[in-house]
C-alpha atoms as a PDB file:
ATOM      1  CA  UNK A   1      72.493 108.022 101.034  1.00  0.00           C
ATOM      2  CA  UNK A   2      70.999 109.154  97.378  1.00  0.00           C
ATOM      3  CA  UNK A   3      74.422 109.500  95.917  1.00  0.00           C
ATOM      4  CA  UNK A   4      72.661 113.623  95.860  1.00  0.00           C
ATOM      5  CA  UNK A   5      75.117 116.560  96.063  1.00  0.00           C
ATOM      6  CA  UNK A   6      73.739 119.474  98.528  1.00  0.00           C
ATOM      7  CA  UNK A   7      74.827 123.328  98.964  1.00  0.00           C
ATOM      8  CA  UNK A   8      76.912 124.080 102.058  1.00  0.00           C
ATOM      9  CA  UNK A   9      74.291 126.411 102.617  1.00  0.00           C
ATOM     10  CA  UNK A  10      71.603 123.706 102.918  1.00  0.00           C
ATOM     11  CA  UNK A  11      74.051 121.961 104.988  1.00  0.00           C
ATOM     12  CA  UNK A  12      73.785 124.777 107.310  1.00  0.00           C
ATOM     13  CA  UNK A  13      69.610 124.639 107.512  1.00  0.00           C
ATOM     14  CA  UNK A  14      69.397 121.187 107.813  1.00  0.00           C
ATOM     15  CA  UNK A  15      71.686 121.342 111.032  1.00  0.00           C
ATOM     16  CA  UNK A  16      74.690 119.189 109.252  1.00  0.00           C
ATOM     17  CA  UNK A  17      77.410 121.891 110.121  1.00  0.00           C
ATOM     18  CA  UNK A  18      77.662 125.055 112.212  1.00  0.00           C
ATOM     19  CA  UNK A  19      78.707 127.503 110.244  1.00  0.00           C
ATOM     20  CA  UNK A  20      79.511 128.515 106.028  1.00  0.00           C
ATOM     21  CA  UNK A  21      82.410 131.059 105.435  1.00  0.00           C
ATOM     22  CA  UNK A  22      83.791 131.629 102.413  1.00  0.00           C
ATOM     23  CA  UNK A  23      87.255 129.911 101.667  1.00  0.00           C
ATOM     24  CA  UNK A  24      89.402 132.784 102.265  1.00  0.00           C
ATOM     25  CA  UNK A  25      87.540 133.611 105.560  1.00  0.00           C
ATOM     26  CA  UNK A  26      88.059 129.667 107.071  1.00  0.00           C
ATOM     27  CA  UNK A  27      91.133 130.212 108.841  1.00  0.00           C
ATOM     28  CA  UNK A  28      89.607 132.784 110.845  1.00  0.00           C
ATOM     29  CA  UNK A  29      86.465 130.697 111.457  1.00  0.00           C
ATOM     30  CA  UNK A  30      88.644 128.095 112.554  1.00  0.00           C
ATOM     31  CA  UNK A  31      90.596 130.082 114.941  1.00  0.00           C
ATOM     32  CA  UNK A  32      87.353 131.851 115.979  1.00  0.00           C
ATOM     33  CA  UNK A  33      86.138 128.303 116.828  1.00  0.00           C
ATOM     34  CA  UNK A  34      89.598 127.183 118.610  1.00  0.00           C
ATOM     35  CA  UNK A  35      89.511 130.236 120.886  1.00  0.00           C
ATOM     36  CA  UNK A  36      85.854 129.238 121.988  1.00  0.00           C
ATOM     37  CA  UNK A  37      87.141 126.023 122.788  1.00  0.00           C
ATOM     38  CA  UNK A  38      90.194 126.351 124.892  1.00  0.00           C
ATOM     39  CA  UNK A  39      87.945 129.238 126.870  1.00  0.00           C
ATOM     40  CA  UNK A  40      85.865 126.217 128.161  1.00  0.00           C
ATOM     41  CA  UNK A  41      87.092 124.147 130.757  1.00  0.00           C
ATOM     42  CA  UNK A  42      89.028 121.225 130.175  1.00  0.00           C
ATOM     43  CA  UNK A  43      87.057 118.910 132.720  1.00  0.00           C
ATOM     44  CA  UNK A  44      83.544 120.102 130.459  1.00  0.00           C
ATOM     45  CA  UNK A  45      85.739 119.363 127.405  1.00  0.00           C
ATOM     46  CA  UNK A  46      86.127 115.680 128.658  1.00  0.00           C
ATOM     47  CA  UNK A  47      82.751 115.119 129.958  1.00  0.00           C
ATOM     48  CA  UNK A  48      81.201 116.317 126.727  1.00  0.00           C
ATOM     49  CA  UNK A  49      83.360 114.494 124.434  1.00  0.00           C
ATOM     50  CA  UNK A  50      82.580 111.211 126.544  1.00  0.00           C
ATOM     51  CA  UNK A  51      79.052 111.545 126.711  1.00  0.00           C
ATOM     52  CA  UNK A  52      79.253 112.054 122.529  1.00  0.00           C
ATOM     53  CA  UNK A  53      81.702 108.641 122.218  1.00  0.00           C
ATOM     54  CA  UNK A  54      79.080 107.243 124.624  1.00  0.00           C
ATOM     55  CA  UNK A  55      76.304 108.022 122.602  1.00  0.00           C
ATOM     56  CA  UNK A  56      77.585 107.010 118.903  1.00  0.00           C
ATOM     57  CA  UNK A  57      78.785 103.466 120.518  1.00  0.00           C
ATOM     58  CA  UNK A  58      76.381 101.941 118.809  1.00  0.00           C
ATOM     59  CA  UNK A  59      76.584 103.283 115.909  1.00  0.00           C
ATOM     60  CA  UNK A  60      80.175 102.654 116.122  1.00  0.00           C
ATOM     61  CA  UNK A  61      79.703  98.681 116.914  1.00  0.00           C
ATOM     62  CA  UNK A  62      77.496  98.870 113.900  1.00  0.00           C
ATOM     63  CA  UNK A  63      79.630 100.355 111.989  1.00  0.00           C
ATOM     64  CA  UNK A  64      82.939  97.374 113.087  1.00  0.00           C
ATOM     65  CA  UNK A  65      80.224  94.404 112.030  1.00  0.00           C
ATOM     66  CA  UNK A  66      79.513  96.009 108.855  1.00  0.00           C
ATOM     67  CA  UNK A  67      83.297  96.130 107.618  1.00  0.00           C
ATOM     68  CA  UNK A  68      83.534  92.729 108.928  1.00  0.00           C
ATOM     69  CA  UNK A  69      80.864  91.695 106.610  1.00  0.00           C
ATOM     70  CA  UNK A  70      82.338  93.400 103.854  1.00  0.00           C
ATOM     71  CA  UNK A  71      85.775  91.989 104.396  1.00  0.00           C
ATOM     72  CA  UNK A  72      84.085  88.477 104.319  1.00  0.00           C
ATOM     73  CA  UNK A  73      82.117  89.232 101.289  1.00  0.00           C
ATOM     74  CA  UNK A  74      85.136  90.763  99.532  1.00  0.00           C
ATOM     75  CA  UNK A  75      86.895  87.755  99.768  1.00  0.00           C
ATOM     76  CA  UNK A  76      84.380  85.373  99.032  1.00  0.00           C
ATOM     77  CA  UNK A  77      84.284  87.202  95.767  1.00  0.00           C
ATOM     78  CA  UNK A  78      87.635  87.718  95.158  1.00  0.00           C
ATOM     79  CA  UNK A  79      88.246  83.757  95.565  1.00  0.00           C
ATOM     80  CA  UNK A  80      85.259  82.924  92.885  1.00  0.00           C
ATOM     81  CA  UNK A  81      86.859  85.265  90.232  1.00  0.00           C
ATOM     82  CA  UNK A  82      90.243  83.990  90.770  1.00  0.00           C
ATOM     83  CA  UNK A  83      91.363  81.938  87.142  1.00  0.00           C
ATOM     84  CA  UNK A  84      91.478  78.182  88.941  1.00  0.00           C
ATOM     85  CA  UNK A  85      92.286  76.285  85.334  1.00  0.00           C
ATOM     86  CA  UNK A  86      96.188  75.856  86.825  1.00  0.00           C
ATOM     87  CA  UNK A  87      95.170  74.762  90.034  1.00  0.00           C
ATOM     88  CA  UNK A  88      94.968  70.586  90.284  1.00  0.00           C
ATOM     89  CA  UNK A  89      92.977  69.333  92.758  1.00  0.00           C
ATOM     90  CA  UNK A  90      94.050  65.468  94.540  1.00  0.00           C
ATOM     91  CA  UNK A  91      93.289  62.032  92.968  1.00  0.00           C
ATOM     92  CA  UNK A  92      91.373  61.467  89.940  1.00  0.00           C
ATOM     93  CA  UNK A  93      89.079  64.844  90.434  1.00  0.00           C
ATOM     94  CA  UNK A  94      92.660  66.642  89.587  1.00  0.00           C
ATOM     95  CA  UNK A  95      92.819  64.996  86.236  1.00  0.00           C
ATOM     96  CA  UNK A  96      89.008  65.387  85.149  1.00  0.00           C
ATOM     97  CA  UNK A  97      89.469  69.094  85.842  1.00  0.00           C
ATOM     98  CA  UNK A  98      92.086  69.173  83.889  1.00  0.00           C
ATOM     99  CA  UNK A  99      91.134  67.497  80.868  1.00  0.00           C
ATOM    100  CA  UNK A 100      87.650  69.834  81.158  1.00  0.00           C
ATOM    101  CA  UNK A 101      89.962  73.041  80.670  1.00  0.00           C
END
């Protein structure tokens, strides 16, 4: 949220991620991890992964209005910095613009 780089170890004490291996040890890590998974069973798999999707909804939902907002804004923007001297507008209001430019 500070823009602040962190350690992977601090990472680790503050509870962000499970585990810090060097580089040339992740592959095992990652199978070590795999292999703990498929020993659960599939129906605990499910209910677990449910009751996490269940529980981040919100942040989720969130998450969809926020990039709705920012799409709006984006284009909002992107309309006032377009160059609109070539653009004529109906009736008389067309030709003052015009002669403004």
């Amino acid at each position: 949220m500070l823009c602040r780089r962190h350690t992977a170890q601090q990472a680790y004490e503050w509870g962000l991620v499970n585990a810090v291996v060097p580089a040339a040890e992740l592959d095992t890590e990652v199978a070590r991890w795999c292999d703990d998974l498929m020993a659960l069973s599939p129906t605990v798999l499910k209910v677990i992964k449910k009751s996490i999707d269940d529980a981040y909804s919100g942040v989720r939902e969130q998450q969809d209005r926020f990039n709705v907002l920012k799409q709006v804004n984006a284009g909002f923007f992107d309309n006032r910095r377009t160059d609109r001297r070539n653009q004529r507008l109906p009736g008389k209001a067309g030709r003052r613009l015009l002669s403004l430019a």
